[in-house]
C-alpha atoms as a PDB file:
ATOM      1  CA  UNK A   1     -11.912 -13.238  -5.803  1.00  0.00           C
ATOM      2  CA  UNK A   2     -10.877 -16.825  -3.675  1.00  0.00           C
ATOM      3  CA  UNK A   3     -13.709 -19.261  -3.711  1.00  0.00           C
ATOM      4  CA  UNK A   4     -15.908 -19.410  -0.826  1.00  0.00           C
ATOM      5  CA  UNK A   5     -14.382 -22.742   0.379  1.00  0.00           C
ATOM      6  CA  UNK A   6     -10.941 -21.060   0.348  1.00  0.00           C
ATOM      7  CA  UNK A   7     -12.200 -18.279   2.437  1.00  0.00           C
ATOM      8  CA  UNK A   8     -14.048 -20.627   4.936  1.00  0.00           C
ATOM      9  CA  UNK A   9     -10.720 -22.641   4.959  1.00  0.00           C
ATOM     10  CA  UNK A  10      -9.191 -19.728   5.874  1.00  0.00           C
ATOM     11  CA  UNK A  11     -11.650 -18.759   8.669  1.00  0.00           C
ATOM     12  CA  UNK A  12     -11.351 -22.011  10.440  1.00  0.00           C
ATOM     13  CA  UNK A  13      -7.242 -22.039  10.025  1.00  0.00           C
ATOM     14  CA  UNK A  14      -7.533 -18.883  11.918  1.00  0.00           C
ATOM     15  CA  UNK A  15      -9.398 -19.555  14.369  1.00  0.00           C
ATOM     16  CA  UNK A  16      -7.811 -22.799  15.363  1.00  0.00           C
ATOM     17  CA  UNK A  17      -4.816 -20.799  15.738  1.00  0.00           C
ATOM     18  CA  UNK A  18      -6.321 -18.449  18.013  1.00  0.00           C
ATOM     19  CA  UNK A  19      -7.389 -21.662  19.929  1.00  0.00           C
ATOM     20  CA  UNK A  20      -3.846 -22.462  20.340  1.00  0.00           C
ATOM     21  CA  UNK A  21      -2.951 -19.333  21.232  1.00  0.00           C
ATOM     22  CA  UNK A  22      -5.651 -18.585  23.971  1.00  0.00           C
ATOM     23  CA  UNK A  23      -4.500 -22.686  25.009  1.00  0.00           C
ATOM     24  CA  UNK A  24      -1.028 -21.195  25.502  1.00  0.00           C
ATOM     25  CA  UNK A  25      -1.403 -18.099  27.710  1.00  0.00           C
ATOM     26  CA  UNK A  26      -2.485 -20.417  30.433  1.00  0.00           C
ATOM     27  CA  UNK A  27       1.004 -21.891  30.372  1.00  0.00           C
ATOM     28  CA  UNK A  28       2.642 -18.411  30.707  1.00  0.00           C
ATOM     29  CA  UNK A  29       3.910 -17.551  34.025  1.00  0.00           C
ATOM     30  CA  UNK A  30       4.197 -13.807  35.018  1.00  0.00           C
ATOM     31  CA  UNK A  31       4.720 -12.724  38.876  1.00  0.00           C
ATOM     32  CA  UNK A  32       3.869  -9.490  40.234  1.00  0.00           C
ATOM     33  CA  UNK A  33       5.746  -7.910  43.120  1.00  0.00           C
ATOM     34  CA  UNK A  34       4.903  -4.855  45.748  1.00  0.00           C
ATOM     35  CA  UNK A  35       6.404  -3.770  49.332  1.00  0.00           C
ATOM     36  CA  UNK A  36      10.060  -4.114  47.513  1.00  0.00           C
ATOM     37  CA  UNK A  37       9.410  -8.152  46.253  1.00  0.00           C
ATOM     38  CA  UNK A  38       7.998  -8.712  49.887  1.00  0.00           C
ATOM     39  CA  UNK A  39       4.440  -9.772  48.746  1.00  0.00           C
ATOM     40  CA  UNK A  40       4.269 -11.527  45.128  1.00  0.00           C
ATOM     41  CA  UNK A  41       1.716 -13.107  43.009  1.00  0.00           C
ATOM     42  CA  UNK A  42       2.305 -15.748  40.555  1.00  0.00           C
ATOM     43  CA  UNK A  43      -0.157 -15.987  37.732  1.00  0.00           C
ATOM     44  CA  UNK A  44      -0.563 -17.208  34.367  1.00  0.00           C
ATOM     45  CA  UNK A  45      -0.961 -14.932  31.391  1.00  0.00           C
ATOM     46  CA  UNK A  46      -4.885 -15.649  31.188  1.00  0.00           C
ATOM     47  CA  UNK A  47      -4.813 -13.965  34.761  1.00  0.00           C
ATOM     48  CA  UNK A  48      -5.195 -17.385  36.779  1.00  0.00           C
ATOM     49  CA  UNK A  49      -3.840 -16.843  40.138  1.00  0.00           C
ATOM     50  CA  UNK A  50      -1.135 -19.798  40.932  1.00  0.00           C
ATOM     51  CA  UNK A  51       0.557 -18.142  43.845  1.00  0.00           C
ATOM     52  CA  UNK A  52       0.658 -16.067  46.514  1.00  0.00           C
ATOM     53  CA  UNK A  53       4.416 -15.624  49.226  1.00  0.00           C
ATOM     54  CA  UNK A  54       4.070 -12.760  51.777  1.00  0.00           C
ATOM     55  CA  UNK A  55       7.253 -12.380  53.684  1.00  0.00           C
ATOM     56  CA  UNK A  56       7.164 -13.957  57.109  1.00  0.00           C
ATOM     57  CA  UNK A  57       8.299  -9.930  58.271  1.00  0.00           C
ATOM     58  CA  UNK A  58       5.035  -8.722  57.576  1.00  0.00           C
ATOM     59  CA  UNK A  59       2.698 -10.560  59.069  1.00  0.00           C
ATOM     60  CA  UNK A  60       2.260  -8.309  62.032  1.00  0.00           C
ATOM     61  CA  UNK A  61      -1.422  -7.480  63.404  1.00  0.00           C
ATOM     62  CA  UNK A  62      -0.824  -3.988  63.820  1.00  0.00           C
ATOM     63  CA  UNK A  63       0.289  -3.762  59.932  1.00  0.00           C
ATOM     64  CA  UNK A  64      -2.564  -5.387  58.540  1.00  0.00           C
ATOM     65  CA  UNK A  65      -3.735  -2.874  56.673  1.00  0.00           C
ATOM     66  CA  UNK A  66      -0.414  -2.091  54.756  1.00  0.00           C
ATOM     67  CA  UNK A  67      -0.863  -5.973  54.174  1.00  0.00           C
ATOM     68  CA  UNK A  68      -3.545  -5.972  52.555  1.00  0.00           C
ATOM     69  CA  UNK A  69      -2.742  -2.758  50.417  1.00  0.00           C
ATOM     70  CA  UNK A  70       0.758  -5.025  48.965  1.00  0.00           C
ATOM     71  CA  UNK A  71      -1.479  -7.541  48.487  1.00  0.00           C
ATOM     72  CA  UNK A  72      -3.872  -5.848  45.884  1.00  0.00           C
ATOM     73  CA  UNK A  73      -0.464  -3.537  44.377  1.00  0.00           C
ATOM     74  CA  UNK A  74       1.406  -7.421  43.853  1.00  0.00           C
ATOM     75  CA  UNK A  75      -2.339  -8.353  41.972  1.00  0.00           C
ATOM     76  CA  UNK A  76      -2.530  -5.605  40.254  1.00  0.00           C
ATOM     77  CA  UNK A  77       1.216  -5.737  39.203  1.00  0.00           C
ATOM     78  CA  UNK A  78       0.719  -9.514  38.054  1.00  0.00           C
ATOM     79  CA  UNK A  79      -2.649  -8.456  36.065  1.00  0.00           C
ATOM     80  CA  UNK A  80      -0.575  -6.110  34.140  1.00  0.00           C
ATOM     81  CA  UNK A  81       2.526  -8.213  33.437  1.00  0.00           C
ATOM     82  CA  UNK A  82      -0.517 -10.725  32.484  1.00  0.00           C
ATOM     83  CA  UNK A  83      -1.733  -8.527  30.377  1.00  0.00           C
ATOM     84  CA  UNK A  84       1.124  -7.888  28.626  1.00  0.00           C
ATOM     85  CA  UNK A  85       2.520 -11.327  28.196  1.00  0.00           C
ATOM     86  CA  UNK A  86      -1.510 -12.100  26.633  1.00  0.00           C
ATOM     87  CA  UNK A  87      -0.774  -9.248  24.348  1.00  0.00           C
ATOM     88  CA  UNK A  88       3.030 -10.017  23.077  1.00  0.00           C
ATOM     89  CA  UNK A  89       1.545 -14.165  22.187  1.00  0.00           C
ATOM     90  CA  UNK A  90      -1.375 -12.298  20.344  1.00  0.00           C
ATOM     91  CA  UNK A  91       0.693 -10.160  18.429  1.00  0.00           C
ATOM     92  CA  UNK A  92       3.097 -13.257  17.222  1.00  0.00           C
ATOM     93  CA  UNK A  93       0.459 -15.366  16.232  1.00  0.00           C
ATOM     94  CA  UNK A  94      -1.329 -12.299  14.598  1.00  0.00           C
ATOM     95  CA  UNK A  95       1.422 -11.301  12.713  1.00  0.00           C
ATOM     96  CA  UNK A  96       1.371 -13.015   9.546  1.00  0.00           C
ATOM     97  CA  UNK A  97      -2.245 -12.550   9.462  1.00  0.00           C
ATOM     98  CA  UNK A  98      -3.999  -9.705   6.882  1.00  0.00           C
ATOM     99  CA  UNK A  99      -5.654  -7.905   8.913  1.00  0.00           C
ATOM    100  CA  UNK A 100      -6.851  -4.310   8.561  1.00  0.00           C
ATOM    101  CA  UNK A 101      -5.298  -1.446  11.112  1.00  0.00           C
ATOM    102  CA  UNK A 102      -6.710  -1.347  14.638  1.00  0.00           C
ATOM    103  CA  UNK A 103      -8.310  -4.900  14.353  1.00  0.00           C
ATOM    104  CA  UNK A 104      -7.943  -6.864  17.351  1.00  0.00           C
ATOM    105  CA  UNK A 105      -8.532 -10.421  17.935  1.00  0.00           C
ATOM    106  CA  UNK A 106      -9.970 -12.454  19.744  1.00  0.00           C
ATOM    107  CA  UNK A 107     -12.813 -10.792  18.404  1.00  0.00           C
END
């Protein structure tokens, strides 16, 4: 059995690491898209909204609700690309970690 210092070392090694993981989705960029890449939304992989370009063809008054329905599809679209891209970092700095089936981190 490791000493308890070992294990404590080990603790704290892993969750700086997570730190610096969690630091880094910030600085990934996904964009979500709806209405055929007429409405996007840029946003980072922690699900920060950076952006938001609506094509100058559909800002119409009479089409406003259709608007606002690419609007939330392009958020929704760029919360799951988010999602994803939080998920793939997780998994590479998780990898050479022993951790038991189905354990997820952050905790």
């Amino acid at each position: 059995m490791k000493d308890i210092n070992d294990i404590l070392a080990m603790a704290q090694n892993v969750q700086n690491e997570l730190q610096k993981a969690q630091d880094s989705l910030d600085t990934i960029e996904v964009e979500g898209a709806a209405g055929g890449g007429l409405v996007k939304v840029k946003a980072s992989a922690k699900g920060r909204i950076i952006a938001v370009a609506i094509d100058d063809s559909l800002i119409v008054p009479s089409e406003k609700q259709m608007l606002e329905d690419l609007v939330a599809a392009a958020f929704n679209d760029a919360r799951a690309k988010a999602d994803a891209a939080s998920s793939a970092e997780m998994a590479k700095m998780t990898s050479g970690l022993p951790l038991p089936p189905g354990f997820k981190l952050p905790f």
